[in-house]
PDB file of N, CA and C in Angstrom:
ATOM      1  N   UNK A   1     -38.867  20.281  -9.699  1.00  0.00           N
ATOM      2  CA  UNK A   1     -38.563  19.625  -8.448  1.00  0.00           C
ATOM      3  C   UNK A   1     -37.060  19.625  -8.197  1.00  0.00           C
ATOM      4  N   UNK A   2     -36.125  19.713  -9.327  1.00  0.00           N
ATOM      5  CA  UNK A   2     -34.541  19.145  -9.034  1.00  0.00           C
ATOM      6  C   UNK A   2     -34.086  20.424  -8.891  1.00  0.00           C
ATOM      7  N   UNK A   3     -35.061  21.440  -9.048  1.00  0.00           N
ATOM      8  CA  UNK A   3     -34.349  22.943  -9.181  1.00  0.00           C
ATOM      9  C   UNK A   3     -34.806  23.455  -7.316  1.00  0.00           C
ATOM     10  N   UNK A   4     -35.908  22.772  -6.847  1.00  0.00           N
ATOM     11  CA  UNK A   4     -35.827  22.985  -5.173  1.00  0.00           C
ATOM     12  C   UNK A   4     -35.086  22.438  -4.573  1.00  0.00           C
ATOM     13  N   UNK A   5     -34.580  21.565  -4.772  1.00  0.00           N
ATOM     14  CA  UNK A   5     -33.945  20.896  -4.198  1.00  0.00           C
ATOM     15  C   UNK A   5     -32.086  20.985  -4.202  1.00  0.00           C
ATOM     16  N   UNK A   6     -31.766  21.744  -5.370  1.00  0.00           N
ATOM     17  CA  UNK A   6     -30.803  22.330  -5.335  1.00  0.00           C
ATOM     18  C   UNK A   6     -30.822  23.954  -4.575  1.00  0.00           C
ATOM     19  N   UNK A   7     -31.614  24.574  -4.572  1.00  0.00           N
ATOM     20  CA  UNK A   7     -32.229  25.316  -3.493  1.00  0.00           C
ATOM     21  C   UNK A   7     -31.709  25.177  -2.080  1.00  0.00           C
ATOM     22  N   UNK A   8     -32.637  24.118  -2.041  1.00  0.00           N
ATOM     23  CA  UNK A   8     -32.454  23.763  -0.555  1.00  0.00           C
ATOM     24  C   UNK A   8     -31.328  23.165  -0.038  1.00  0.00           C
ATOM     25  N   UNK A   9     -30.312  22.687  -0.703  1.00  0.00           N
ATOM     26  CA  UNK A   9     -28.977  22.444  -0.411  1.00  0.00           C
ATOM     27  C   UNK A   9     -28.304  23.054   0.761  1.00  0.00           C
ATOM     28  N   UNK A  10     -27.705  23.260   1.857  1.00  0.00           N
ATOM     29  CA  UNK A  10     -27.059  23.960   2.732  1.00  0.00           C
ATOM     30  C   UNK A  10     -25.658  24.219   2.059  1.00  0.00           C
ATOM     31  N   UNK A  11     -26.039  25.465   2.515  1.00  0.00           N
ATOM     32  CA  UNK A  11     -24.577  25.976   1.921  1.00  0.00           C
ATOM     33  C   UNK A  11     -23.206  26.257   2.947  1.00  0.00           C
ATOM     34  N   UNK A  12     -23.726  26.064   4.067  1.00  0.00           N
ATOM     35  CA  UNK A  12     -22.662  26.082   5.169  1.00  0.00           C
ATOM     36  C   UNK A  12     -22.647  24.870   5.631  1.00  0.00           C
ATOM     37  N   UNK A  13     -21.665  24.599   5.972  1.00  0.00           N
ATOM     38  CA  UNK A  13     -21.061  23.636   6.843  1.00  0.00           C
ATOM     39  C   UNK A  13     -21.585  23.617   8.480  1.00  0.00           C
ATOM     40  N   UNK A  14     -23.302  23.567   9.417  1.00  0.00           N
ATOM     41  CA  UNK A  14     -23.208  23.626  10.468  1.00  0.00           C
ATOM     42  C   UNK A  14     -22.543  22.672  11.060  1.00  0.00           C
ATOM     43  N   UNK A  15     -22.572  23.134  12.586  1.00  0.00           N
ATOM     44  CA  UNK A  15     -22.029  21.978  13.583  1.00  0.00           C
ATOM     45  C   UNK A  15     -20.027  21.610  13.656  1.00  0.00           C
ATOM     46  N   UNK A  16     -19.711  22.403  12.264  1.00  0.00           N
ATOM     47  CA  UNK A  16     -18.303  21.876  12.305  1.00  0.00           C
ATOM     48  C   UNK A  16     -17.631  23.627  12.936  1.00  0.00           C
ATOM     49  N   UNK A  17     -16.896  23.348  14.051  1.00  0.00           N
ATOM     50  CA  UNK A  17     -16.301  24.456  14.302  1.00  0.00           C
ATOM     51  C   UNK A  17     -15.022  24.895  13.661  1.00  0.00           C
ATOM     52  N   UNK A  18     -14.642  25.928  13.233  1.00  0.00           N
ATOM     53  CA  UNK A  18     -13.530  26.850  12.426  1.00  0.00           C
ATOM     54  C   UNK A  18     -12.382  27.110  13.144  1.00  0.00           C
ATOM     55  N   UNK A  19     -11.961  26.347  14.673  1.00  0.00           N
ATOM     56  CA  UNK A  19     -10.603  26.869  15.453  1.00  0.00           C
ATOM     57  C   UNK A  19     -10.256  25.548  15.050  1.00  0.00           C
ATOM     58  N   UNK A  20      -9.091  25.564  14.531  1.00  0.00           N
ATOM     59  CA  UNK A  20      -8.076  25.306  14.257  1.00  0.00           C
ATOM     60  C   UNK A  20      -7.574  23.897  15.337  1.00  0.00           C
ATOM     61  N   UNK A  21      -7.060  24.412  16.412  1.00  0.00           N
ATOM     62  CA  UNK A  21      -6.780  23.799  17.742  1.00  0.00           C
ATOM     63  C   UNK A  21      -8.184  23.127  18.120  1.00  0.00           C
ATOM     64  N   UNK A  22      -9.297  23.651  18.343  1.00  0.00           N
ATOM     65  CA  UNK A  22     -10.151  22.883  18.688  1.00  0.00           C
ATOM     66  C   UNK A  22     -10.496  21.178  17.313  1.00  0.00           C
ATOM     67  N   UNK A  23      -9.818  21.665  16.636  1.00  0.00           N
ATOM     68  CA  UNK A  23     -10.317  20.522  15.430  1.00  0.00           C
ATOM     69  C   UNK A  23      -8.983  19.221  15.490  1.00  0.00           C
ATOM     70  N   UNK A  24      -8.070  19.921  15.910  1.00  0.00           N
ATOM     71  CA  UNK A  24      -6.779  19.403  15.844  1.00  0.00           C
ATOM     72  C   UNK A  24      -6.946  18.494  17.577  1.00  0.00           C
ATOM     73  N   UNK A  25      -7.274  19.185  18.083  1.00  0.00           N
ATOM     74  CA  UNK A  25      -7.794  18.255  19.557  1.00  0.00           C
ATOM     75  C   UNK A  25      -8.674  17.042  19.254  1.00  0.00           C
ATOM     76  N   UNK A  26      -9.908  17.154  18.501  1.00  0.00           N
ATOM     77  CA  UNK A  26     -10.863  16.056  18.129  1.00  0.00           C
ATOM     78  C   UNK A  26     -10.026  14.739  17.904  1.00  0.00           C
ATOM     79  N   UNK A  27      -9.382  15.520  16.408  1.00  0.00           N
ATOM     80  CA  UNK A  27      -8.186  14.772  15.490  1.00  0.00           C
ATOM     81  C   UNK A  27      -7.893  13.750  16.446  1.00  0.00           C
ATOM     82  N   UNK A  28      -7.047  14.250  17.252  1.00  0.00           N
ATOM     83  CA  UNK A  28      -6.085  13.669  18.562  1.00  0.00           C
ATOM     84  C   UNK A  28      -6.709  12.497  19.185  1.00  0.00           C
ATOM     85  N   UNK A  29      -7.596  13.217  20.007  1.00  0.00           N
ATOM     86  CA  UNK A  29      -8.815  12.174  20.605  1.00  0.00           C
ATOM     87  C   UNK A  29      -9.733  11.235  19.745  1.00  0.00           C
ATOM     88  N   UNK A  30      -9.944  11.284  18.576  1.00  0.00           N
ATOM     89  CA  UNK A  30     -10.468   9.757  17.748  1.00  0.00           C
ATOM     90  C   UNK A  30      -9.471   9.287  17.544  1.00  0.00           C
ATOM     91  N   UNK A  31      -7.893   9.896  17.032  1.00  0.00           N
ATOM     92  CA  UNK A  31      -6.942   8.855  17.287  1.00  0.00           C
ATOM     93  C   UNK A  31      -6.667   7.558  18.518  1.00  0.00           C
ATOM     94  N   UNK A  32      -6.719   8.724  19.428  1.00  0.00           N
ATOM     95  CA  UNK A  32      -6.321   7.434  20.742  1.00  0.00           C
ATOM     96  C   UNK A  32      -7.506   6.476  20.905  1.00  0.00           C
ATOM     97  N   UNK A  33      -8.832   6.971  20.771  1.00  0.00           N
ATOM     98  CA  UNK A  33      -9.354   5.752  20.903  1.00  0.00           C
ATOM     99  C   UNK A  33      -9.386   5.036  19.773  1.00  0.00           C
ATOM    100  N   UNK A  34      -8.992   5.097  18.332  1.00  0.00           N
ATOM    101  CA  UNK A  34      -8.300   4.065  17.794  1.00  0.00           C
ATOM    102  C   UNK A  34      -7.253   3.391  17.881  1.00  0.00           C
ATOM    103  N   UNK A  35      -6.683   3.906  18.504  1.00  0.00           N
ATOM    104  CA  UNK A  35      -5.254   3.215  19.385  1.00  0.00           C
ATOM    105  C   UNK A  35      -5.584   2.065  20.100  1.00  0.00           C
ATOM    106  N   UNK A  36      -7.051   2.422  20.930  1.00  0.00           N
ATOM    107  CA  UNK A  36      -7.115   1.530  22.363  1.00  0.00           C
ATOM    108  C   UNK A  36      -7.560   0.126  21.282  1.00  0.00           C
ATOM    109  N   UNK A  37      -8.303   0.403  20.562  1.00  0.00           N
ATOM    110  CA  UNK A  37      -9.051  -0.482  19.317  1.00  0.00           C
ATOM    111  C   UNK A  37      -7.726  -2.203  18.885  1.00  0.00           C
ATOM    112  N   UNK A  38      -6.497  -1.502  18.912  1.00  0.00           N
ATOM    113  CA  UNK A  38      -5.896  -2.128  18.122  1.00  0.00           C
ATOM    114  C   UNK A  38      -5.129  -3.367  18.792  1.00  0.00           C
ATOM    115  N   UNK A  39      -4.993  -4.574  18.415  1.00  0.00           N
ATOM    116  CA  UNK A  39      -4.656  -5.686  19.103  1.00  0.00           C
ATOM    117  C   UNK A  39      -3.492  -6.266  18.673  1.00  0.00           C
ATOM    118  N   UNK A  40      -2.535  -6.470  19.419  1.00  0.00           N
ATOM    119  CA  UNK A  40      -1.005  -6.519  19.179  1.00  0.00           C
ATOM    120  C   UNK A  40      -0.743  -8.477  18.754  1.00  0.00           C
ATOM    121  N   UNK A  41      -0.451  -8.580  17.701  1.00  0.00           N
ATOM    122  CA  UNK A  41      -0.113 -10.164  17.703  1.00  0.00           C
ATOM    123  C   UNK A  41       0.611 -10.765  18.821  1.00  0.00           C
ATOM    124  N   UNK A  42       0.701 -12.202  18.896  1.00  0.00           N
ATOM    125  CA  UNK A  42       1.281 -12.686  19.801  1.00  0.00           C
ATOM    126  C   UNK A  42       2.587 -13.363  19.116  1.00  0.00           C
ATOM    127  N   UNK A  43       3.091 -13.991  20.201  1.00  0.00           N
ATOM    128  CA  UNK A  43       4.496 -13.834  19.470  1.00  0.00           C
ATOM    129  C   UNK A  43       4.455 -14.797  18.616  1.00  0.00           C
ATOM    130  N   UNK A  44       4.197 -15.951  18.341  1.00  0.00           N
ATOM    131  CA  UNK A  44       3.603 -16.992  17.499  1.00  0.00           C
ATOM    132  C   UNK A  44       3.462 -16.494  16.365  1.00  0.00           C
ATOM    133  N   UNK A  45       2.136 -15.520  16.325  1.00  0.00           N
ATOM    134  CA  UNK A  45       1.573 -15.092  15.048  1.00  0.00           C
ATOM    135  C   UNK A  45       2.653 -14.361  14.525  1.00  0.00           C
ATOM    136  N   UNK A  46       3.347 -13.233  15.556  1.00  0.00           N
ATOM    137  CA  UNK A  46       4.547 -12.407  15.005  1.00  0.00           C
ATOM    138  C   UNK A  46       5.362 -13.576  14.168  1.00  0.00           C
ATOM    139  N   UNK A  47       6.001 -14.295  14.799  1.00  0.00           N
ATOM    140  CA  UNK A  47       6.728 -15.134  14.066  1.00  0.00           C
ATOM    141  C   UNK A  47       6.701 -15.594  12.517  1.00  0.00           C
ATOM    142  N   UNK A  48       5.413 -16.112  12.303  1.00  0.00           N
ATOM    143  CA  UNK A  48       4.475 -16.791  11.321  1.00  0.00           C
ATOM    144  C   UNK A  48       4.247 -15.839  10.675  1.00  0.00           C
ATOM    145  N   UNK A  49       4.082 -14.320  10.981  1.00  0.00           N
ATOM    146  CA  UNK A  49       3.671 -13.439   9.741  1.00  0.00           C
ATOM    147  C   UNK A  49       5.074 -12.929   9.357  1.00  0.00           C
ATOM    148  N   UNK A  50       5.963 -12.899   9.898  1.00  0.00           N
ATOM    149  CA  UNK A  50       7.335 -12.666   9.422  1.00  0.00           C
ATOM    150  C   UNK A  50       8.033 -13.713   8.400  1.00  0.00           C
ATOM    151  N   UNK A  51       8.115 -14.874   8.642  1.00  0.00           N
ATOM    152  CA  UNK A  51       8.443 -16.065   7.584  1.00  0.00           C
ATOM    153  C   UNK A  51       7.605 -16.020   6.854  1.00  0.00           C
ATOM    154  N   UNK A  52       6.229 -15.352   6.745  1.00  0.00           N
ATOM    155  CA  UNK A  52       5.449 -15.588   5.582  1.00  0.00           C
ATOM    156  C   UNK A  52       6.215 -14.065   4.588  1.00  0.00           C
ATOM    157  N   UNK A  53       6.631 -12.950   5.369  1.00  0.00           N
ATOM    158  CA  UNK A  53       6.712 -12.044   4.288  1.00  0.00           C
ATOM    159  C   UNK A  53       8.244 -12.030   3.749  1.00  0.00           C
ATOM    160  N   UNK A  54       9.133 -12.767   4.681  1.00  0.00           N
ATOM    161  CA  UNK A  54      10.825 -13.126   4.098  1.00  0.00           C
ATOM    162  C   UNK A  54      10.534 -14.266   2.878  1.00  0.00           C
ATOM    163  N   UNK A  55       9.775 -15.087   3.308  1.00  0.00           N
ATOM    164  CA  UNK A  55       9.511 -16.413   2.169  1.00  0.00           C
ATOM    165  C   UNK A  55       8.999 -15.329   1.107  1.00  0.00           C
ATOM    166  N   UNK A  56       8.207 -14.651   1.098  1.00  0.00           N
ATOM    167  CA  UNK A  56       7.170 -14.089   0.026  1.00  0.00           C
ATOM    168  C   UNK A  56       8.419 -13.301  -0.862  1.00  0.00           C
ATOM    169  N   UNK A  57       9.086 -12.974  -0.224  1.00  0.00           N
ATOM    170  CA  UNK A  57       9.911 -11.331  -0.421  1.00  0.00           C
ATOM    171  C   UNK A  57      11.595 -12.308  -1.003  1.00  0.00           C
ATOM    172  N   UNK A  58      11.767 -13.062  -0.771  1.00  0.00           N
ATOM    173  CA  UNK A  58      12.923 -14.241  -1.026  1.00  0.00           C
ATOM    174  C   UNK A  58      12.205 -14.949  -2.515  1.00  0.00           C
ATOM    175  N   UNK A  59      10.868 -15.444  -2.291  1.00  0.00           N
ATOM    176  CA  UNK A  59      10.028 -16.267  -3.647  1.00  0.00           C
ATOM    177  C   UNK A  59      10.154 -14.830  -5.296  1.00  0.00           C
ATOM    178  N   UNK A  60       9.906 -13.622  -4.561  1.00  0.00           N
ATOM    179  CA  UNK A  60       9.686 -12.169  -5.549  1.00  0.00           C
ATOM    180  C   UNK A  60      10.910 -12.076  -6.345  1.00  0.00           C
ATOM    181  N   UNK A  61      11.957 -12.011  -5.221  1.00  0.00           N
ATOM    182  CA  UNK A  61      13.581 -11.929  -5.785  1.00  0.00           C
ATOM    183  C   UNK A  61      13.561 -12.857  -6.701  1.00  0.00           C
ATOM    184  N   UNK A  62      13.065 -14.231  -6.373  1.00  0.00           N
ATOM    185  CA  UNK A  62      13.884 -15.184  -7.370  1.00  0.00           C
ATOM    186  C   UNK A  62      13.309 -15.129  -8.555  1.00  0.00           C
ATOM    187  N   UNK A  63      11.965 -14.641  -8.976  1.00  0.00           N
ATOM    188  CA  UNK A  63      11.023 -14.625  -9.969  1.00  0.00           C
ATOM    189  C   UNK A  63      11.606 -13.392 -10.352  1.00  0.00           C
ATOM    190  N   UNK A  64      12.072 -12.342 -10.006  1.00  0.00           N
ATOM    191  CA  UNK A  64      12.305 -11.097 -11.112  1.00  0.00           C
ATOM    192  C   UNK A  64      13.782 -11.730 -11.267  1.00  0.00           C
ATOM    193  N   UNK A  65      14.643 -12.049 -10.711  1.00  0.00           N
ATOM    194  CA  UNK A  65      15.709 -12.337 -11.053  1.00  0.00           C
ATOM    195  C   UNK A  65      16.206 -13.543 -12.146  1.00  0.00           C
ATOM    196  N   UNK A  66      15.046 -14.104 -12.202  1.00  0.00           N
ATOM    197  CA  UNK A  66      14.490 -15.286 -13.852  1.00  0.00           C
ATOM    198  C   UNK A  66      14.716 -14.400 -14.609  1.00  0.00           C
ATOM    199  N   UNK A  67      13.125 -13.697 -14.608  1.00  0.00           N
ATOM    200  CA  UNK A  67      12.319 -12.757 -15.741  1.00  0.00           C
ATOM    201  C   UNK A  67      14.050 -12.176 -16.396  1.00  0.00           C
ATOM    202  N   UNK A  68      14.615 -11.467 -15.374  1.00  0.00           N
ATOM    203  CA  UNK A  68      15.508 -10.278 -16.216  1.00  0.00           C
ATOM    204  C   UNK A  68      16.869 -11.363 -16.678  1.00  0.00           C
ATOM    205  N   UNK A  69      17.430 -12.150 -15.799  1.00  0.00           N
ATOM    206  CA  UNK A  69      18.095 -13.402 -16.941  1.00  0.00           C
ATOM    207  C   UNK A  69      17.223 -13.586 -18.086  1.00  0.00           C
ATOM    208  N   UNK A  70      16.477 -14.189 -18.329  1.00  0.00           N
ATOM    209  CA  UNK A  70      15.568 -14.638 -20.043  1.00  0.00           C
ATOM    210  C   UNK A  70      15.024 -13.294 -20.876  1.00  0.00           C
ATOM    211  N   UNK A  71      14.717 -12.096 -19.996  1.00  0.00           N
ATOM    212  CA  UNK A  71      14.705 -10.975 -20.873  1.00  0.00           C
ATOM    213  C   UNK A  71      15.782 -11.075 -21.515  1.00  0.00           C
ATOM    214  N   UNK A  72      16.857 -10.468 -20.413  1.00  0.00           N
ATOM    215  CA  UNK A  72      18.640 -10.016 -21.042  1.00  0.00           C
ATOM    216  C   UNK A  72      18.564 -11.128 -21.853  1.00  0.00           C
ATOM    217  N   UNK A  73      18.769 -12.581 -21.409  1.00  0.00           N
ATOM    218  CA  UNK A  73      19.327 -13.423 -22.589  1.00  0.00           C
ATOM    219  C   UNK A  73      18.470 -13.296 -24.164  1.00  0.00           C
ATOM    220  N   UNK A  74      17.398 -13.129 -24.110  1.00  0.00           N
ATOM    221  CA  UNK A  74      16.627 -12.961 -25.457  1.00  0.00           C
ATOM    222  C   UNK A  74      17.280 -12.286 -25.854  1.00  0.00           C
ATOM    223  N   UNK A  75      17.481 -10.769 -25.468  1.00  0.00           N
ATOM    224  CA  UNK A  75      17.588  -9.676 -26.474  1.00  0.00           C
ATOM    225  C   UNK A  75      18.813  -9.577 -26.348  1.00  0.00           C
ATOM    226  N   UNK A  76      20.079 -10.027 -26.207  1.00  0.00           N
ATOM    227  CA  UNK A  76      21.362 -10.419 -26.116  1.00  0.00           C
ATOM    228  C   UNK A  76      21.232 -11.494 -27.568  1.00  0.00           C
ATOM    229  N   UNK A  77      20.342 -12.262 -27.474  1.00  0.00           N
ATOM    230  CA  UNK A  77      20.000 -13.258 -28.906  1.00  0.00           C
ATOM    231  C   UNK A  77      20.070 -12.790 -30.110  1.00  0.00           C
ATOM    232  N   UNK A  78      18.878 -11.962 -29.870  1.00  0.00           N
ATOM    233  CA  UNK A  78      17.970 -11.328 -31.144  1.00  0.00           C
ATOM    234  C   UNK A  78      18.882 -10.128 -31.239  1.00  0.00           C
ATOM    235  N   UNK A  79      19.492  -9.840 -30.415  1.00  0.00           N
ATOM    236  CA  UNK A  79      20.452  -8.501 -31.038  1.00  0.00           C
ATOM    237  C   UNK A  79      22.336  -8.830 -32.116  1.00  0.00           C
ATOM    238  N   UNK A  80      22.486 -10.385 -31.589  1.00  0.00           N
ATOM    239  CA  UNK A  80      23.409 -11.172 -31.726  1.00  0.00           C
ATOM    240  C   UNK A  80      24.715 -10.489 -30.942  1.00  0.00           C
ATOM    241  N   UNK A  81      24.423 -10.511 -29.703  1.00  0.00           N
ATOM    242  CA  UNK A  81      25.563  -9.790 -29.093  1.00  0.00           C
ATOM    243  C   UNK A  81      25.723 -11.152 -28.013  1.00  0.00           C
ATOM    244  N   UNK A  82      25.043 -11.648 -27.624  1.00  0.00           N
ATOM    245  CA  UNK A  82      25.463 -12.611 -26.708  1.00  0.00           C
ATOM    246  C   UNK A  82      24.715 -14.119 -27.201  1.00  0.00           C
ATOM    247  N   UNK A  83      25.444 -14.697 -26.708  1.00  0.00           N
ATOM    248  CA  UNK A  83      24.283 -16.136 -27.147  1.00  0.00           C
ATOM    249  C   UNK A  83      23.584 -16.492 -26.475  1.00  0.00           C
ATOM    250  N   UNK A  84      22.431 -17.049 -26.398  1.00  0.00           N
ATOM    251  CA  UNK A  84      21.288 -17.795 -25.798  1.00  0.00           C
ATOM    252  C   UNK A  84      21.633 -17.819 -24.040  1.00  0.00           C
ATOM    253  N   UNK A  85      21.390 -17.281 -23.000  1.00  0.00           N
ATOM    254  CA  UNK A  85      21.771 -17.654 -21.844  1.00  0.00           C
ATOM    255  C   UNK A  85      23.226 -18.232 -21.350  1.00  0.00           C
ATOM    256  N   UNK A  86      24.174 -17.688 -22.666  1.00  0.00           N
ATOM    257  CA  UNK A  86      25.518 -17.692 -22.281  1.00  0.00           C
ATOM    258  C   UNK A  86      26.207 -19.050 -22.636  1.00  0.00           C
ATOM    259  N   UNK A  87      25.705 -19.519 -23.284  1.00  0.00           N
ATOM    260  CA  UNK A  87      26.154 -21.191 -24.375  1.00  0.00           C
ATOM    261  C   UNK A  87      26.357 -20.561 -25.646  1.00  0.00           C
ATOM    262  N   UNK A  88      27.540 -21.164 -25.695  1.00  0.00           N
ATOM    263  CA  UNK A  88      28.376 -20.715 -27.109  1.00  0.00           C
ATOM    264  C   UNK A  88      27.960 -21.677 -28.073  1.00  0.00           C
TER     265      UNK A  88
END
């Protein structure tokens, strides 16, 4: 049975046309009507999603900028090249 059925498989591609330009036109045209699809925030929301990604992007900085102070200071420790977070 799995051996007809690999058989019967199509081996061409019908229905899809081979010009180039004609495919590149389609392309085009499901674009724009995904275009028409798409709904522009208002200025409110603009606002509100902007302070959410400066806060987010300001909160990131300050957390890697920990991490690599207490990295550096460890291994500044453990290497005995610097002391503990810079206390003598």
């Amino acid at each position: 049975m799995a051996e007809n059925a690999i058989e019967e498989a199509p081996r061409t591609r019908e229905g899809r046309s081979r010009n180039p330009f004609l495919r590149l036109w389609t392309f085009l045209k499901e674009v724009l009507v995904e275009l028409r699809k798409v709904v522009t925030p208002t200025r409110k929301e603009l606002i509100r999603y902007t302070l959410v990604v400066l806060v987010f992007v300001v909160f990131m900085m300050l957390l890697v900028s920990g991490l690599d102070l207490l990295f550096g200071s460890l291994v500044g420790w453990v290497f005995g090249d610097i002391p503990l977070f810079g206390l003598a």
